[in-house]
C-alpha atoms as a PDB file:
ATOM      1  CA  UNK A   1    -132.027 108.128  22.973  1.00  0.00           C
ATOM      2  CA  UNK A   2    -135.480 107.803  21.230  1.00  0.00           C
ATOM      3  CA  UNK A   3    -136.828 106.059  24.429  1.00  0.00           C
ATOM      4  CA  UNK A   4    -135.298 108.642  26.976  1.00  0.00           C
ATOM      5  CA  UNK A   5    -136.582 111.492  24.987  1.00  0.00           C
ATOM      6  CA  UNK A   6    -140.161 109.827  24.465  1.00  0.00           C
ATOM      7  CA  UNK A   7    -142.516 111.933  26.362  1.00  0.00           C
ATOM      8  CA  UNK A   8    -144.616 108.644  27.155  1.00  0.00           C
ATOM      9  CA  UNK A   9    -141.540 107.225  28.860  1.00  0.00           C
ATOM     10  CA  UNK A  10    -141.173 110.036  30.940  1.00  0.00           C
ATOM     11  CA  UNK A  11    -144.818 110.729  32.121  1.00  0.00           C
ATOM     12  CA  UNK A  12    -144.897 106.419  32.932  1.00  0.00           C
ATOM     13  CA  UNK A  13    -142.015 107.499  35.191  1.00  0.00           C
ATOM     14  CA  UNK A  14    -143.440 110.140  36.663  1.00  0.00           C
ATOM     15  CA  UNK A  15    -147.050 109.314  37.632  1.00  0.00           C
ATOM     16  CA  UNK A  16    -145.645 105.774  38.296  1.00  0.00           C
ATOM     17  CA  UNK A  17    -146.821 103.211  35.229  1.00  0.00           C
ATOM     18  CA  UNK A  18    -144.917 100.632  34.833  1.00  0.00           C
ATOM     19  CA  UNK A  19    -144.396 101.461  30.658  1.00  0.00           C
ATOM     20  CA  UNK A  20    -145.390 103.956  28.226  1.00  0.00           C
ATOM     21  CA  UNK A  21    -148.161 101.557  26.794  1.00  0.00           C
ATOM     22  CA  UNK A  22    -150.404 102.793  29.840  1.00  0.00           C
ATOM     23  CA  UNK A  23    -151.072 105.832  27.552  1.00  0.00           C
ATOM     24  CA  UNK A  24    -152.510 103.568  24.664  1.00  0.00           C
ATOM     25  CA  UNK A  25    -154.803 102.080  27.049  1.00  0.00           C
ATOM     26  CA  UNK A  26    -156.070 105.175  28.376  1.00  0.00           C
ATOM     27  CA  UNK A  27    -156.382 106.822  25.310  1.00  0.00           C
ATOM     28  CA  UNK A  28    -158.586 103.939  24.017  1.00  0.00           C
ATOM     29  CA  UNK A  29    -160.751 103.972  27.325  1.00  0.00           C
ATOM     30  CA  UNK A  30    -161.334 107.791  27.277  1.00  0.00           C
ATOM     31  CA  UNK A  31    -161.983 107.545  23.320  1.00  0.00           C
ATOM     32  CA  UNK A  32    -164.736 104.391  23.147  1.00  0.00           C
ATOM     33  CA  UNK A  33    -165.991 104.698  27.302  1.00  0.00           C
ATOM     34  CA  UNK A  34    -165.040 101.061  27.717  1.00  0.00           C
ATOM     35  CA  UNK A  35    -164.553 100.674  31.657  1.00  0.00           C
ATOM     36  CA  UNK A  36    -166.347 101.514  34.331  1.00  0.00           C
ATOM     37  CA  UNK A  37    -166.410 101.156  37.919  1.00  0.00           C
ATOM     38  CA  UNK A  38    -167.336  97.886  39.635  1.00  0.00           C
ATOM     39  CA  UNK A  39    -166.689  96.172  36.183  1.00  0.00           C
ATOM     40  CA  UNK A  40    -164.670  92.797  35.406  1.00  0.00           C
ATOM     41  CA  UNK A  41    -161.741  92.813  33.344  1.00  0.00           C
ATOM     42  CA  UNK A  42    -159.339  90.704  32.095  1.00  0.00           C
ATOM     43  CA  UNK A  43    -155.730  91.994  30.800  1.00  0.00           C
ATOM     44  CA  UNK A  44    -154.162  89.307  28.205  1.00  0.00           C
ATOM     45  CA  UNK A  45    -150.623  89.592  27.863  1.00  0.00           C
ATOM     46  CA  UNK A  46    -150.577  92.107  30.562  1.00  0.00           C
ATOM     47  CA  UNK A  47    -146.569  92.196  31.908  1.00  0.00           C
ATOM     48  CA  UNK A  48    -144.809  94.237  33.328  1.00  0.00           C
ATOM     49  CA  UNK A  49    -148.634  95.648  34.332  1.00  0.00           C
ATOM     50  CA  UNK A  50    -149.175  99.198  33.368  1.00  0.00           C
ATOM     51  CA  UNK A  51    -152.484  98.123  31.593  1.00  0.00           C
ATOM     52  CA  UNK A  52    -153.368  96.320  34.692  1.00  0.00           C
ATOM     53  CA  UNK A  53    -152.809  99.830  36.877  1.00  0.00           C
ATOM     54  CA  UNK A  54    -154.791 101.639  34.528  1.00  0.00           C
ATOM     55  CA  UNK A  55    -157.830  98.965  34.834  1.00  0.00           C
ATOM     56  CA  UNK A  56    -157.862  99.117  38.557  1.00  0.00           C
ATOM     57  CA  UNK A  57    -157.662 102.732  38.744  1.00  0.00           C
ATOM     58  CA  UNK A  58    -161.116 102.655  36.794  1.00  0.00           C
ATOM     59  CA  UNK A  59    -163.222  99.294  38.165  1.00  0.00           C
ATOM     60  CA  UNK A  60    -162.114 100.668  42.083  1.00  0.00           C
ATOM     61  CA  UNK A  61    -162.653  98.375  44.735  1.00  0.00           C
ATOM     62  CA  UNK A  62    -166.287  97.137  43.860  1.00  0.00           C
ATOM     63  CA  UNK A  63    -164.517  95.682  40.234  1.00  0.00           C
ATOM     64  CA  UNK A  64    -162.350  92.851  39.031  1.00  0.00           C
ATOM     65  CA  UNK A  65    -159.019  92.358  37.102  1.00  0.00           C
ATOM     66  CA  UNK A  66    -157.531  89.547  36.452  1.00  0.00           C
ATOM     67  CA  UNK A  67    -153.975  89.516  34.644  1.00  0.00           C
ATOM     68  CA  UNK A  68    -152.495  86.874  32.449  1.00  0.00           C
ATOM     69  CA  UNK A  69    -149.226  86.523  31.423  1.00  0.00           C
ATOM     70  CA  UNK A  70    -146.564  83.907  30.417  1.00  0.00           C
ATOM     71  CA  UNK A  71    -143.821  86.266  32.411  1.00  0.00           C
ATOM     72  CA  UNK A  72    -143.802  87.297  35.941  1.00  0.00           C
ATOM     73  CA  UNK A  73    -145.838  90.198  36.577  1.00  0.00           C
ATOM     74  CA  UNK A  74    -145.031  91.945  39.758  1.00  0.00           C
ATOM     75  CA  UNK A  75    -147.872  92.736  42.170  1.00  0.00           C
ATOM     76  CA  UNK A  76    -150.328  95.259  41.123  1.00  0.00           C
ATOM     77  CA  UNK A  77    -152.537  96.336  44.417  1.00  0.00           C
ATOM     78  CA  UNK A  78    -156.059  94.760  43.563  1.00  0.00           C
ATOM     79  CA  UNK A  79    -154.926  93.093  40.594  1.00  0.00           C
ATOM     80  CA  UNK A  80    -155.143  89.019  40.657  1.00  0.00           C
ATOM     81  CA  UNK A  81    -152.317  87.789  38.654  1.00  0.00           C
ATOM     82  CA  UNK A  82    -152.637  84.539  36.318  1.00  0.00           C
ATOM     83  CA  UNK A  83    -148.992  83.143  34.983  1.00  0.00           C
ATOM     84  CA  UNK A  84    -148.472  80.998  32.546  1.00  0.00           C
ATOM     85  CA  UNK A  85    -149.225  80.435  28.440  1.00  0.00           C
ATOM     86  CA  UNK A  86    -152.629  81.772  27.584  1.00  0.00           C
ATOM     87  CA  UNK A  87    -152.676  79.217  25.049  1.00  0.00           C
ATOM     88  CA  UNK A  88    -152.496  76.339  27.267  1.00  0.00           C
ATOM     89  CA  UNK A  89    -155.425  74.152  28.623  1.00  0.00           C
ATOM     90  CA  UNK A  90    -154.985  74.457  31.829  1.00  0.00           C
ATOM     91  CA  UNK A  91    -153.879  78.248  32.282  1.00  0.00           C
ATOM     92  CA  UNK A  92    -157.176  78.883  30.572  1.00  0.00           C
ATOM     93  CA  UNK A  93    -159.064  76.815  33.638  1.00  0.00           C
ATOM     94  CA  UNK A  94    -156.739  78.422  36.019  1.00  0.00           C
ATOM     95  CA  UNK A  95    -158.672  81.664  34.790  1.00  0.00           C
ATOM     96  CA  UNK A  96    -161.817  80.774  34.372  1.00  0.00           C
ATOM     97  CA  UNK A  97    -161.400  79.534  38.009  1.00  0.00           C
ATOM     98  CA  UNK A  98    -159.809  83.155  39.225  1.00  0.00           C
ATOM     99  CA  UNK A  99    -162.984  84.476  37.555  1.00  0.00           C
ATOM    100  CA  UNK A 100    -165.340  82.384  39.240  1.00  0.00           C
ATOM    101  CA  UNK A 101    -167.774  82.198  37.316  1.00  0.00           C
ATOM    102  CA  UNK A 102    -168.804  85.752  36.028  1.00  0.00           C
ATOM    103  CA  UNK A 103    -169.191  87.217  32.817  1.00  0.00           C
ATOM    104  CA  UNK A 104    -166.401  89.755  31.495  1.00  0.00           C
ATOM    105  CA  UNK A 105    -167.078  93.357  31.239  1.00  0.00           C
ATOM    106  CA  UNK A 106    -164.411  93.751  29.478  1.00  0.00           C
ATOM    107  CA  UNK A 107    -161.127  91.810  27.647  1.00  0.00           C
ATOM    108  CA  UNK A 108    -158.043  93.436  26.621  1.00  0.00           C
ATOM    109  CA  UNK A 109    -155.037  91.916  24.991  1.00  0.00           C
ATOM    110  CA  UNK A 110    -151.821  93.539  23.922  1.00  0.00           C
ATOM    111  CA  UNK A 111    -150.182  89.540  23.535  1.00  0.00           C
ATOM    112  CA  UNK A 112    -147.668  89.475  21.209  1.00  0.00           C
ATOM    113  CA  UNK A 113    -145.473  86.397  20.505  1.00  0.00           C
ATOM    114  CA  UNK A 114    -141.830  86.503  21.273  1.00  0.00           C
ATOM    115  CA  UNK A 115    -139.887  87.674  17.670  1.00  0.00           C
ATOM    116  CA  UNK A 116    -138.036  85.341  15.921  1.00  0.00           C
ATOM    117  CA  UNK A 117    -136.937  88.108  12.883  1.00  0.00           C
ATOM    118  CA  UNK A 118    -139.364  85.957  10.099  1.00  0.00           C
ATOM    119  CA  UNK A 119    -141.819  88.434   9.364  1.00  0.00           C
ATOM    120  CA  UNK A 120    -144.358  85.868   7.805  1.00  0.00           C
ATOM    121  CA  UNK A 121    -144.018  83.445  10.955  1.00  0.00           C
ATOM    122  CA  UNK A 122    -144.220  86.639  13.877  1.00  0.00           C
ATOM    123  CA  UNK A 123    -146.699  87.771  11.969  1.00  0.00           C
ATOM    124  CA  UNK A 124    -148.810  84.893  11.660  1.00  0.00           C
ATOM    125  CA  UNK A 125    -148.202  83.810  15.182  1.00  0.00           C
ATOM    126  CA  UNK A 126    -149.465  87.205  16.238  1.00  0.00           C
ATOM    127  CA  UNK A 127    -152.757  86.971  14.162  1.00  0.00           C
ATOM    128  CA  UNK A 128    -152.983  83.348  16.424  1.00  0.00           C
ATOM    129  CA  UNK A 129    -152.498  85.187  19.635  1.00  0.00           C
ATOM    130  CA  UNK A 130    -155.690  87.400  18.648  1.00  0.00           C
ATOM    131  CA  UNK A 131    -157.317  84.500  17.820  1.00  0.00           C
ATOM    132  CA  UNK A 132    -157.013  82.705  20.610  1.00  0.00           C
ATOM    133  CA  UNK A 133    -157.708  86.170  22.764  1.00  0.00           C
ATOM    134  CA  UNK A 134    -160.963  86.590  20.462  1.00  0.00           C
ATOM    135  CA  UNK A 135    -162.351  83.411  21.003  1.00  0.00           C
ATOM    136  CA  UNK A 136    -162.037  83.734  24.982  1.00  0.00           C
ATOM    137  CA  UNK A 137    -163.947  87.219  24.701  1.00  0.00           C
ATOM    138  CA  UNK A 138    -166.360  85.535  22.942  1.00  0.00           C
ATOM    139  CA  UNK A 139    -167.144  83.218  25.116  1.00  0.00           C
ATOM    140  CA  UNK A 140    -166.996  84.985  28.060  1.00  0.00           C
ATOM    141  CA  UNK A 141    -167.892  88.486  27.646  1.00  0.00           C
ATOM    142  CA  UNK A 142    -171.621  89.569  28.560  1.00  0.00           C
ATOM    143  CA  UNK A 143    -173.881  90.805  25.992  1.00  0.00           C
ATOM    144  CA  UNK A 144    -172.647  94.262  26.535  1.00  0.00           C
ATOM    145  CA  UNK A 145    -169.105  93.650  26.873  1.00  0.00           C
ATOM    146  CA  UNK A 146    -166.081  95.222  24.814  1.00  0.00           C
ATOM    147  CA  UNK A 147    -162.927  93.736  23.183  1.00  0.00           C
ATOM    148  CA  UNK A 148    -159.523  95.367  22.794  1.00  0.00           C
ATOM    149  CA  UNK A 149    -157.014  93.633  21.050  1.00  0.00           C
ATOM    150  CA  UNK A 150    -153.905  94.525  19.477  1.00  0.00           C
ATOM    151  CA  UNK A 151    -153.121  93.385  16.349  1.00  0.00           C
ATOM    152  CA  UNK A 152    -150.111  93.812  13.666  1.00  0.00           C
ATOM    153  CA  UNK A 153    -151.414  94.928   9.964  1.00  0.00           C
ATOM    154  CA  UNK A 154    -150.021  92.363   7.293  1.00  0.00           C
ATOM    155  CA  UNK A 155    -151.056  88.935   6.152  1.00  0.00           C
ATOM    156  CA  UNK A 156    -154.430  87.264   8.129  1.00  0.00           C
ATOM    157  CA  UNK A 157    -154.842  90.818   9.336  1.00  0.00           C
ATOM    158  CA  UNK A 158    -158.041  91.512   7.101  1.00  0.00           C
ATOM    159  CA  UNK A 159    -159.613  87.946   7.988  1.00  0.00           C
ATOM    160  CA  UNK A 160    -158.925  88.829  11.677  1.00  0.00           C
ATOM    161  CA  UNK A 161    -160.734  91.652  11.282  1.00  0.00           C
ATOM    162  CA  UNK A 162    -163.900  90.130   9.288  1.00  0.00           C
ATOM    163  CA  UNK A 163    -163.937  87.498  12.529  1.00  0.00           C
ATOM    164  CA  UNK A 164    -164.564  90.584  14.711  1.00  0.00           C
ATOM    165  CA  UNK A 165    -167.315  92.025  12.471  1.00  0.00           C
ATOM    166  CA  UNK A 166    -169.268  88.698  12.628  1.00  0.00           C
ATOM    167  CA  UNK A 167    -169.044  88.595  16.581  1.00  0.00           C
ATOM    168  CA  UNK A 168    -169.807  92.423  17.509  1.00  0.00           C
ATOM    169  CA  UNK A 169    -172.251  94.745  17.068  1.00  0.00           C
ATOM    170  CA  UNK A 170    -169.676  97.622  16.476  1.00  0.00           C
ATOM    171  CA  UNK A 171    -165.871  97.037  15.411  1.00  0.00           C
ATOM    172  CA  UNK A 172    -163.723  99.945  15.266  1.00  0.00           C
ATOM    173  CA  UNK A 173    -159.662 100.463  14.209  1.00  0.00           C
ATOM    174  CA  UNK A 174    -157.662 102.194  16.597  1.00  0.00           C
ATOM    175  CA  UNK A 175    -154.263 104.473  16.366  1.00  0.00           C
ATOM    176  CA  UNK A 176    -153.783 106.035  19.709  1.00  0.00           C
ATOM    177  CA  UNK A 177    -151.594 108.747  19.774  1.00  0.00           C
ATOM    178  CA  UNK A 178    -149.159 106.764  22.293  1.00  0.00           C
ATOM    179  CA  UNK A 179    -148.604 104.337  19.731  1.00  0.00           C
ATOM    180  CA  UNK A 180    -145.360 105.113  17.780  1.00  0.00           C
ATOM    181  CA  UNK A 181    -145.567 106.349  14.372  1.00  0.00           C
ATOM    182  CA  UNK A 182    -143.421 103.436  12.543  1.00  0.00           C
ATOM    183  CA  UNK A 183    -145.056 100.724  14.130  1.00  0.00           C
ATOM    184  CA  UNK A 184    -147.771  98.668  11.975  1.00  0.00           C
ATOM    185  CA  UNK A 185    -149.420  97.702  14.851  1.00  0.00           C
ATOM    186  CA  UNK A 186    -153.409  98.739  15.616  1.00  0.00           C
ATOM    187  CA  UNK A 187    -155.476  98.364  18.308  1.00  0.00           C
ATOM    188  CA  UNK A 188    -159.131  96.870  17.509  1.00  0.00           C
ATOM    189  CA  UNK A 189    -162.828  97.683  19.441  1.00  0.00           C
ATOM    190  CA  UNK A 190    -165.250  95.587  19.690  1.00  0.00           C
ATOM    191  CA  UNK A 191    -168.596  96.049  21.374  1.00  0.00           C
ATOM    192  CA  UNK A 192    -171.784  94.164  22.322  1.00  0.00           C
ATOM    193  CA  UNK A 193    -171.855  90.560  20.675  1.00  0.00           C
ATOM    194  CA  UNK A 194    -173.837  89.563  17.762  1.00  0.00           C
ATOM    195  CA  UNK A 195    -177.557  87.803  18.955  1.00  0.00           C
ATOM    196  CA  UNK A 196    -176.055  84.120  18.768  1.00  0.00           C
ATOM    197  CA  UNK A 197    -172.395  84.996  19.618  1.00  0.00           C
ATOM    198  CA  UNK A 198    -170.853  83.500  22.393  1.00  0.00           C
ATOM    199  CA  UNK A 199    -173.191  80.239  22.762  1.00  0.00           C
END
């Protein structure tokens, strides 16, 4: 009943987002300016897609996004779709190769591994996912570029978070109002890497 009465739910149904987690996304954007038209973005951990529908609503035609995702996404109009595990070798070239070269305006990941029920081993194998997601912004952001990642307060949470600081300029901690109450989860900014980050 929560999720039929959620008010997030509804307006994903009726302006046509493919889940309520749209709203954190845009609520982040509008907040920190992160996106703009013409820019290139990558969405980690981006099924079913609504993040990817918000993205391509704001980089228009001139922009980029690529989508990556270890489950099917269906098609998202303007939207290049990457499958497989992030974590993996060759997914990552597979990527890099749908990216052709250019620099990334912009990474977002809301990855999150599947849950097992052992708190200390999800939550550990979430801070990994950010990891992993960190180091690929890292390396392939522009000197401007922003970071969004989502990431689950708890043990390595704090460390994550000191990684960040060394690589951006600015690091900020995010609640959006679309993110349910109860949930530990938080959504961290990043902006402009460090002189010396990313070589």
């Amino acid at each position: 009943m929560r999720h039929v009465n959620d008010p997030y739910v509804r307006r994903a149904r009726t302006q046509g987002y493919r889940s309520r987690a749209a709203y954190k996304l845009l609520q982040l954007l509008k907040l920190d300016g992160l996106v703009r038209s013409g820019d290139t973005v990558v969405d980690l951990g981006a099924a079913p897609g609504s993040w990817s529908q918000v993205l391509v609503e704001c980089v228009g035609r001139s922009g980029r996004v690529v989508a990556v995702d270890l489950l099917e996404v269906a098609p998202v109009p303007g939207v290049m779709v990457v499958q497989g595990d992030f974590s993996e070798e060759a997914v990552l070239r597979r990527l890099e190769e749908a990216l052709g070269g250019r620099k990334i305006d912009l990474v977002v990941s809301d990855m999150a591994p599947n849950i097992s029920g052992v708190r200390s081993s999800d939550q550990a194998r979430s801070i990994h996912l950010c990891e992993l997601a960190l180091d690929f912004a890292e390396t392939h952001l522009n000197s401007d570029g922003a970071f969004v990642v989502k990431a689950f307060q708890g043990a390595g949470y704090p460390e994550f978070l000191a990684a960040m600081r060394r690589i951006f300029v600015s690091v900020a901690s995010r609640k959006p109002g679309a993110s349910r109450g109860e949930s530990n989860e938080m959504y961290l900014v990043g902006k402009k890497l460090k002189a010396g980050a990313g070589t």
